[in-house]
N, C-alpha and C. Protein backbone atom coordinates (compact mmCIF):
# COMPACT_ATOMS: atom_id res chain seq x y z
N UNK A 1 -19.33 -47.49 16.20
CA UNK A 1 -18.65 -48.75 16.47
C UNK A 1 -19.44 -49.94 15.93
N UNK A 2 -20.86 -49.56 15.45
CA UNK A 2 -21.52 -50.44 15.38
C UNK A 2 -21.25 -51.55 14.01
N UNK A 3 -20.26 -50.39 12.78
CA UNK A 3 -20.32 -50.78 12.22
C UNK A 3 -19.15 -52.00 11.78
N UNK A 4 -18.40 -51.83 12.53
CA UNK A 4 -17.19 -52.92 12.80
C UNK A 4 -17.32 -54.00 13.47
N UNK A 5 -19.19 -53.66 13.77
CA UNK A 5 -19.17 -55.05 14.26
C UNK A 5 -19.79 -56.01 13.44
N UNK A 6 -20.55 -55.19 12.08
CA UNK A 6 -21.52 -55.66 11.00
C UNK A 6 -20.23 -56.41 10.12
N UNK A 7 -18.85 -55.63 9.93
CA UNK A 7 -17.74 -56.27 9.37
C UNK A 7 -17.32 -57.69 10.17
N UNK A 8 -17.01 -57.51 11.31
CA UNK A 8 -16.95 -59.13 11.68
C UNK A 8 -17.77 -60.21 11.92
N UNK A 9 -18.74 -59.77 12.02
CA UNK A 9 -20.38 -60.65 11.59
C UNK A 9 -20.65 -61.29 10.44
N UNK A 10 -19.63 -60.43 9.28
CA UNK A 10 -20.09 -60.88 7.88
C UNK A 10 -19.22 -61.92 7.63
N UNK A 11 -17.56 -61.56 8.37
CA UNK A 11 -16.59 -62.22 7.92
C UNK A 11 -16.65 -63.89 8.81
N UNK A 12 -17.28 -63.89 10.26
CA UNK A 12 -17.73 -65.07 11.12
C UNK A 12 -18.47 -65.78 10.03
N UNK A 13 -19.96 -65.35 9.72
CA UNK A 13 -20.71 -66.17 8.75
C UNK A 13 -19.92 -66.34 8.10
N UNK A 14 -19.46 -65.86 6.87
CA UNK A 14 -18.58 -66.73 5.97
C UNK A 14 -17.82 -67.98 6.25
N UNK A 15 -17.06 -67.79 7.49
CA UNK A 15 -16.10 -68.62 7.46
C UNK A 15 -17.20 -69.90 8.24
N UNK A 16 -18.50 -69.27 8.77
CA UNK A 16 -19.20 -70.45 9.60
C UNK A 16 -19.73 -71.47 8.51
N UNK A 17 -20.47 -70.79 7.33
CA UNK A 17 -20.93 -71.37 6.16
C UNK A 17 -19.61 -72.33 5.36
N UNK A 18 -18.11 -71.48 5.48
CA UNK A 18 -17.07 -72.05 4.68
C UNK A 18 -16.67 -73.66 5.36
N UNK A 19 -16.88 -73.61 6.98
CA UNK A 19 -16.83 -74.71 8.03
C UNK A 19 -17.77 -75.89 7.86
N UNK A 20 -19.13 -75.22 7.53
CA UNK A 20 -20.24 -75.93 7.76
C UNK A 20 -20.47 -76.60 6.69
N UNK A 21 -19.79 -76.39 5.52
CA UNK A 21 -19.78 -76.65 3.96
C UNK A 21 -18.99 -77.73 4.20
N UNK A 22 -17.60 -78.05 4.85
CA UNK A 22 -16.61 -78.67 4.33
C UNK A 22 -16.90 -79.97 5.39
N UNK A 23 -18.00 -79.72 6.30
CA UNK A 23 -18.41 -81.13 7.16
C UNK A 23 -18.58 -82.33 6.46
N UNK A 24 -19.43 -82.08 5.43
CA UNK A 24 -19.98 -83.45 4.94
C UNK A 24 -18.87 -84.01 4.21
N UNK A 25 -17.95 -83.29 3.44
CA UNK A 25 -16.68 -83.59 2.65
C UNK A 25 -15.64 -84.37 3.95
N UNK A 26 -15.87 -83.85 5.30
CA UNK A 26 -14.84 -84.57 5.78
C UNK A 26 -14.92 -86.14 6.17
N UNK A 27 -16.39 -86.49 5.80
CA UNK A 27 -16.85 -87.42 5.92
C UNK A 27 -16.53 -88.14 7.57
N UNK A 28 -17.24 -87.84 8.39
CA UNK A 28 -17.02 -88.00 10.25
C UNK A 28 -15.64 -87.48 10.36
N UNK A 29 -15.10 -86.22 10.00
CA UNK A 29 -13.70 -86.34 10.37
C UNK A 29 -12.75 -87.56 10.12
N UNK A 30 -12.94 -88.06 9.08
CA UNK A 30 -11.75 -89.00 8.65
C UNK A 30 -10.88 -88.64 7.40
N UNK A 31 -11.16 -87.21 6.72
CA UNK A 31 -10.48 -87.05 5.92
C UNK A 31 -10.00 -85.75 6.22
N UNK A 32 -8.31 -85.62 5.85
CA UNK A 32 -7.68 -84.60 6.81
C UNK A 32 -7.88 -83.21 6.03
N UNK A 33 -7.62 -83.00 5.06
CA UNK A 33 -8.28 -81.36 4.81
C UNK A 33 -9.35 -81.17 4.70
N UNK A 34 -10.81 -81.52 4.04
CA UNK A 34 -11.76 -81.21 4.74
C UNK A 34 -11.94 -81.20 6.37
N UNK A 35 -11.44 -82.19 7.09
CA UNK A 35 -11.79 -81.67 8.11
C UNK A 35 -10.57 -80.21 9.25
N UNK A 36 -10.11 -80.37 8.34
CA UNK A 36 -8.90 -78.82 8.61
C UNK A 36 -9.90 -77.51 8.20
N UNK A 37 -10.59 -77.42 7.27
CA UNK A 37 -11.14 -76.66 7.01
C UNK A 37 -12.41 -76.06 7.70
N UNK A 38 -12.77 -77.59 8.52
CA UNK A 38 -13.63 -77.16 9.51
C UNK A 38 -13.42 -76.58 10.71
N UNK A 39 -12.81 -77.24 11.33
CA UNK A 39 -11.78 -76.80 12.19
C UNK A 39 -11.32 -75.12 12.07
N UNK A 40 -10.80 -75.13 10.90
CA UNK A 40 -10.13 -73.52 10.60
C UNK A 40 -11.82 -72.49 10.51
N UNK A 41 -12.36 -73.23 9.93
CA UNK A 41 -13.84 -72.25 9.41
C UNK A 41 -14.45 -72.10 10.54
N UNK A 42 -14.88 -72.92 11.96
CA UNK A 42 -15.25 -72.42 12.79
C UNK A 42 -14.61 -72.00 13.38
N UNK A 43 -13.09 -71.72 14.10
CA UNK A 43 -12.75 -71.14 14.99
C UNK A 43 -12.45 -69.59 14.16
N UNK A 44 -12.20 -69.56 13.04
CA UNK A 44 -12.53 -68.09 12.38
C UNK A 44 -13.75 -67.27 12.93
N UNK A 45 -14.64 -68.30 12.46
CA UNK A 45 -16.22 -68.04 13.01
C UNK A 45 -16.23 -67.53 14.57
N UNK A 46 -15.94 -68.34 15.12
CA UNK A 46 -16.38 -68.16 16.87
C UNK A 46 -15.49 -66.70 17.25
N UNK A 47 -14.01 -66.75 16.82
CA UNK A 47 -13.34 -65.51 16.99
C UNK A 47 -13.57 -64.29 16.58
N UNK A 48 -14.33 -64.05 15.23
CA UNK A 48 -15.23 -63.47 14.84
C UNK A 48 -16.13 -62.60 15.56
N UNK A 49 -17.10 -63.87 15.92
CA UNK A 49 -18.16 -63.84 16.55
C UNK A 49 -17.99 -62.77 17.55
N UNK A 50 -16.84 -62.91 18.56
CA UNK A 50 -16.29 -62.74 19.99
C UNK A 50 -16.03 -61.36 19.47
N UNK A 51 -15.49 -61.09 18.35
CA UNK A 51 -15.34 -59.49 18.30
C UNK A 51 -16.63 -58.79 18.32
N UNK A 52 -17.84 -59.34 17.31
CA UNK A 52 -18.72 -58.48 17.00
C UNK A 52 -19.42 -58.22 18.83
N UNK A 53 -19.31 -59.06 19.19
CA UNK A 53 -20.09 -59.22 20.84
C UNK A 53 -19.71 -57.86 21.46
N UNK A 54 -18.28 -57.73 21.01
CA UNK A 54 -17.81 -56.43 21.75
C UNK A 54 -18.58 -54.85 21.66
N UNK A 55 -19.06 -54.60 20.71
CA UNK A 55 -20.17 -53.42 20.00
C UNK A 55 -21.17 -54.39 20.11
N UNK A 56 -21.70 -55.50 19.58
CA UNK A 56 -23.30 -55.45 19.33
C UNK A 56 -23.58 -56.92 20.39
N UNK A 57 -25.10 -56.17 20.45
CA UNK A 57 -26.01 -57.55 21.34
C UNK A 57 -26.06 -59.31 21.33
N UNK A 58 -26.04 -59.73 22.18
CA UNK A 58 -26.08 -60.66 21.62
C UNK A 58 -27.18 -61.54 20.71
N UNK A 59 -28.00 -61.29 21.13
CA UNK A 59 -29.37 -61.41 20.89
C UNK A 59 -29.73 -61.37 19.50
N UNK A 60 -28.99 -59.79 19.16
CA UNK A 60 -28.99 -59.35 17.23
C UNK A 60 -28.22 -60.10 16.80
N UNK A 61 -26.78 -59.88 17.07
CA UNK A 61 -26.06 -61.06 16.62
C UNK A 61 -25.82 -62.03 16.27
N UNK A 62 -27.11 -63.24 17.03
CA UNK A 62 -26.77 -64.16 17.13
C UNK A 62 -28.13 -64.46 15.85
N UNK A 63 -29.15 -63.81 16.05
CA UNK A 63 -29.93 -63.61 15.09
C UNK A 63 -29.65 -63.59 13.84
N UNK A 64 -28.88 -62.75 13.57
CA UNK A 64 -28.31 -62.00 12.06
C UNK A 64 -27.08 -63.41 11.96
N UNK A 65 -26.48 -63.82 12.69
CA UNK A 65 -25.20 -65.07 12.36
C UNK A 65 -26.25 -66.22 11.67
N UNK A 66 -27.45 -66.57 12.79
CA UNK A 66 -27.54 -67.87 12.40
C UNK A 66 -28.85 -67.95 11.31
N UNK A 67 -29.33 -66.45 10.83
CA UNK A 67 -30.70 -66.67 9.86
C UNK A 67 -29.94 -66.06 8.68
N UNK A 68 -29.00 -65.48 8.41
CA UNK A 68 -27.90 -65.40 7.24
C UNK A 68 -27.06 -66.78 6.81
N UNK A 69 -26.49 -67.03 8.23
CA UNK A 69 -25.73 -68.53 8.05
C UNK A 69 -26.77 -69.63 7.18
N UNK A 70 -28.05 -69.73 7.71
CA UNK A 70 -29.62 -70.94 7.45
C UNK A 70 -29.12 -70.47 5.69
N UNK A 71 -29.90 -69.63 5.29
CA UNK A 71 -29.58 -68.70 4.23
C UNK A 71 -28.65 -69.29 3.25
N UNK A 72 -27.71 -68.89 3.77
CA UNK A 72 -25.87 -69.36 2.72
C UNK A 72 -25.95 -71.08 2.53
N UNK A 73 -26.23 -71.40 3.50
CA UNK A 73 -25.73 -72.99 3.84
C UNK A 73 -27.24 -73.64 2.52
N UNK A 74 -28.14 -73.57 3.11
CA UNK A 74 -29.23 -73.73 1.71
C UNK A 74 -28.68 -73.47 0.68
N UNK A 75 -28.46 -72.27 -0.14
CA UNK A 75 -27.72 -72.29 -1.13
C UNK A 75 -26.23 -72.73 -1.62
N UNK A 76 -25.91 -72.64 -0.66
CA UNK A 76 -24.47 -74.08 -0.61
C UNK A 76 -25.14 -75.55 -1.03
N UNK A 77 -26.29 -75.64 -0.15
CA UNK A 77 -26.82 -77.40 -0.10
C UNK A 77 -27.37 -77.56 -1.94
N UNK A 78 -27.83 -76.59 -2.37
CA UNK A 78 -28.45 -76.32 -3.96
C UNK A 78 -27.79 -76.42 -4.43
N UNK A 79 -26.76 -75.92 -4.27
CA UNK A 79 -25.50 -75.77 -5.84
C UNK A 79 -24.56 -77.23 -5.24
N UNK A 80 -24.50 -77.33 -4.20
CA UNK A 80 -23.03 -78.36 -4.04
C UNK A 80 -23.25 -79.60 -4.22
N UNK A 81 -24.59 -80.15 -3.43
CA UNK A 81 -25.29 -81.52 -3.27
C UNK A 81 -26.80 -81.41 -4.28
N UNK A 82 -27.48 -80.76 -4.49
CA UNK A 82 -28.57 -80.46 -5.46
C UNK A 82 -29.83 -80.73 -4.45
N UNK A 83 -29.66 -80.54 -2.90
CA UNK A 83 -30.68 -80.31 -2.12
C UNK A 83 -31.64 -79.33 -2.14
N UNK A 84 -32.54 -79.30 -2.85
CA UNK A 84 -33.58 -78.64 -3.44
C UNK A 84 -34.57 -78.15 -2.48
N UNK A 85 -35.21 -77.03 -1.60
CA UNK A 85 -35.81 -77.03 -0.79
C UNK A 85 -36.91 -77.21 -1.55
N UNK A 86 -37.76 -77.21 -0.59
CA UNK A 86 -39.12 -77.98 -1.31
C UNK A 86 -40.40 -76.39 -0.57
N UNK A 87 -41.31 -75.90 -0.85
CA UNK A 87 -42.04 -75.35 -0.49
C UNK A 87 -42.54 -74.48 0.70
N UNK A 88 -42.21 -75.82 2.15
CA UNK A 88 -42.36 -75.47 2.96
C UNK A 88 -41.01 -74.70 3.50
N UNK A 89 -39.74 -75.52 3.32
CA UNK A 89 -38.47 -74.75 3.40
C UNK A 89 -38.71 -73.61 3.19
N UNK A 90 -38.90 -73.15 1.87
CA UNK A 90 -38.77 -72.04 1.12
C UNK A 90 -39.54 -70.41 2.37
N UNK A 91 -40.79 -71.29 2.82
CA UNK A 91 -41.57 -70.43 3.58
C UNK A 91 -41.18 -70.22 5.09
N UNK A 92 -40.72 -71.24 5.30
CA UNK A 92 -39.74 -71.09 6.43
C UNK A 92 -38.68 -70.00 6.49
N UNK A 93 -37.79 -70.40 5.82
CA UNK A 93 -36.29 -69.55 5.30
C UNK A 93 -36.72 -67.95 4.87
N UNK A 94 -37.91 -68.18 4.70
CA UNK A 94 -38.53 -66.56 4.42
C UNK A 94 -38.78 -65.80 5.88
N UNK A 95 -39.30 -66.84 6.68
CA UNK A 95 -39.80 -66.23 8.30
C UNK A 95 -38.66 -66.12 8.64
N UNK A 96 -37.71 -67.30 8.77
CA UNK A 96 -36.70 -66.22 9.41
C UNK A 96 -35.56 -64.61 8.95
N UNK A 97 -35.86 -64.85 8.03
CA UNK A 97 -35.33 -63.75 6.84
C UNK A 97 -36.05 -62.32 7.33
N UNK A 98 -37.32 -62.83 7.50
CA UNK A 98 -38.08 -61.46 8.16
C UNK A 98 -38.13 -61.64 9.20
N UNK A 99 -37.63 -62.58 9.75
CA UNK A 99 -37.80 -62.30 11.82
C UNK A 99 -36.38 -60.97 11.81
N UNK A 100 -35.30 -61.78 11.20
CA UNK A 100 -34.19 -60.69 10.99
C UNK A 100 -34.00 -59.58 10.77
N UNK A 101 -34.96 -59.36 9.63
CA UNK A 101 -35.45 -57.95 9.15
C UNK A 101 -35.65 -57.14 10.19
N UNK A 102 -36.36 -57.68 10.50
CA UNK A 102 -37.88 -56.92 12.02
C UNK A 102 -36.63 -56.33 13.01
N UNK A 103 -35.69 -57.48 13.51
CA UNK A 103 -35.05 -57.27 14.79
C UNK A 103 -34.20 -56.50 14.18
N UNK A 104 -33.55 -55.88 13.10
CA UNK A 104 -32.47 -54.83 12.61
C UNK A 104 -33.31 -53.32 12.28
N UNK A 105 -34.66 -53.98 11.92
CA UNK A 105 -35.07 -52.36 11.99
C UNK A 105 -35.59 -51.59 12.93
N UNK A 106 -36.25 -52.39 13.69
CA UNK A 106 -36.92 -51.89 14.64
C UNK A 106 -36.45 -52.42 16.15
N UNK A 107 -35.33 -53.21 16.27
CA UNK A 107 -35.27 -53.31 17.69
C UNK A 107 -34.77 -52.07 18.31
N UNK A 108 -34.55 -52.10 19.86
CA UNK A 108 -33.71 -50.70 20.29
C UNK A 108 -32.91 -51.34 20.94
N UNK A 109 -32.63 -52.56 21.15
CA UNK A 109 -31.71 -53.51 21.44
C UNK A 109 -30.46 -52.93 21.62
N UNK A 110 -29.65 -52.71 23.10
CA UNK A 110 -28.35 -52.12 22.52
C UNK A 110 -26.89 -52.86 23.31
N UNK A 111 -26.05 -52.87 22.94
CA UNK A 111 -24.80 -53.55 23.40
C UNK A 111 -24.74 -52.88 25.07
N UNK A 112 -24.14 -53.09 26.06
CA UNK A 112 -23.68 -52.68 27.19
C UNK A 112 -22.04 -52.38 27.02
């Protein structure tokens, strides 16, 4: 079961990154399809989310959503706006990359 929950985990991030992308375009919510898209991109996300909860921990989950999400959204910020991480980013975005690692290989972490 576990693995249907790695499928809606992937498809939440996406749509959290597709949400989190279209914020700055909506400029404070004053412009109506970007901010539709946010709107639509997180509640994809959260519903998502709510499935994977059903098979997996929250703990992993929430881990693997938001150090994949850090991840995407950086390379969104590079290509879309030309927000360039700078060094320390870079070493950062690496720790959590391997905090992630760590908790998928070796936790024993398990759903109830």
């Amino acid at each position: 079961m576990r693995g249907a929950g790695y499928g809606w985990l992937a498809v939440a991030i996406v749509a959290e990154v597709i949400g989190t992308s279209a914020l700055r375009a909506s400029a404070g919510f004053t412009r109506l399809l970007p901010s539709l898209v946010v709107v639509t991109g997180y509640g994809v996300a959260f519903y998502c989310l709510s499935m994977t909860l059903k098979t997996m921990p929250v703990g992993i989950v929430y881990a693997i959503w938001s150090g994949v999400g850090i991840v995407l959204i950086t390379l969104v910020a590079i290509v879309l706006y030309r927000q360039v991480p700078d060094l320390a980013a870079v070493a950062g975005l690496s720790l959590i990359v391997a905090g992630v690692v760590v908790l998928n290989l070796f936790s024993r972490m398990q759903a109830h």
